[in-house]
Protein backbone atom coordinates (compact mmCIF):
# COMPACT_ATOMS: atom_id res chain seq x y z
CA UNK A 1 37.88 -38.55 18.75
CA UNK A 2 34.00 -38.85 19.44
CA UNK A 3 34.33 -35.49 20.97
CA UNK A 4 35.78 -33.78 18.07
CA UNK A 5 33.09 -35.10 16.20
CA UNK A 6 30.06 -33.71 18.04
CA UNK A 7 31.74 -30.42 18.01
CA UNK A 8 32.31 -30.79 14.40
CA UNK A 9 28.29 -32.03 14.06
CA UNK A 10 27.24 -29.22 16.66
CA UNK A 11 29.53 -26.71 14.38
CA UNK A 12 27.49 -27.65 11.18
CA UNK A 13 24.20 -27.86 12.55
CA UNK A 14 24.68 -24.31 13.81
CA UNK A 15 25.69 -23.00 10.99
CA UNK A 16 22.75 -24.89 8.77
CA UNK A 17 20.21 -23.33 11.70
CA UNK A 18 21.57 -19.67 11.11
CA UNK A 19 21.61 -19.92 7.10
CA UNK A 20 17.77 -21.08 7.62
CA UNK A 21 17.45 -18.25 10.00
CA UNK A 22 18.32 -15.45 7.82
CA UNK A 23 16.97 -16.58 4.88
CA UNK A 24 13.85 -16.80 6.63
CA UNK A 25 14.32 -13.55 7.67
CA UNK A 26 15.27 -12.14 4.45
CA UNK A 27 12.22 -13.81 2.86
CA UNK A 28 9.92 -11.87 5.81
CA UNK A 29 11.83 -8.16 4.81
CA UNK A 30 10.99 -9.07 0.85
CA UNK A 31 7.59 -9.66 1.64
CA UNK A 32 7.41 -6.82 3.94
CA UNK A 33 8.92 -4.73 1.44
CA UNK A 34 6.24 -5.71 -1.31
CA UNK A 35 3.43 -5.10 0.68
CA UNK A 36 4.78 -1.23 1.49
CA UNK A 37 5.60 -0.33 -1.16
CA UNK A 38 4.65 2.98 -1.83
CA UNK A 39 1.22 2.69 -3.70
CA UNK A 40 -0.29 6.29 -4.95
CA UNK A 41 -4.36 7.05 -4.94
CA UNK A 42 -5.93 6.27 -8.04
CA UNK A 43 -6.89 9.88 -9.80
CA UNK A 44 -10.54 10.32 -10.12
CA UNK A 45 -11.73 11.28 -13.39
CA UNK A 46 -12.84 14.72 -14.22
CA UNK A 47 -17.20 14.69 -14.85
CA UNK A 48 -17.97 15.11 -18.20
CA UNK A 49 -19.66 18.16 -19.13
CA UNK A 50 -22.93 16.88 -19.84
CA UNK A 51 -23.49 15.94 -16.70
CA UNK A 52 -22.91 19.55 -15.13
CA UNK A 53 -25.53 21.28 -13.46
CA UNK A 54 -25.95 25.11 -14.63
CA UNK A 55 -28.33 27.81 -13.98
CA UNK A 56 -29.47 29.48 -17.08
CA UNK A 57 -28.31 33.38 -17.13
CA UNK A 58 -31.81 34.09 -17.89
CA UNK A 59 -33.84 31.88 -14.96
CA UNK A 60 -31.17 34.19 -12.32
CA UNK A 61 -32.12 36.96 -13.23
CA UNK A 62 -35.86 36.61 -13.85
CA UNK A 63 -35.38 35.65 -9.85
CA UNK A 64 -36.76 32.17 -10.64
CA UNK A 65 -34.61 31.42 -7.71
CA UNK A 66 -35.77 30.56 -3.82
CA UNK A 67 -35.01 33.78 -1.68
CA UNK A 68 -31.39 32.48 0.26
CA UNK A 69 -32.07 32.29 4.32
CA UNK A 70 -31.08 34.62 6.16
């Protein structure tokens, strides 16, 4: 009788330690999961015109310019 019950105790401890198990490793997969997921690159915003640097038609052809090296 005392041997039935110790296999009956071993039985449900075994289970209880491999419901524990995978939820633990369930709980590793979700967080896994989260910190993966796929996460796209912010867009960077386009410069405002004002803030565009432009040689006047004028000052290019006037040769206002420094001489390109060659």
């Amino acid at each position: 009788m005392l041997k039935r019950l110790v296999i009956i105790g071993a039985a449900v401890g075994g289970a209880i330690f491999l419901r524990n198990k995978a939820k633990q490793q369930q709980a590793e997969q979700d967080l896994w999961t989260a910190a993966t997921d796929d996460v796209q690159a912010p867009v960077a915003p386009a410069a405002p015109a004002a803030t565009q640097v432009s040689v006047p038609a004028d000052a290019a052809a006037d040769g206002d310019e420094a001489p390109a090296a060659s």
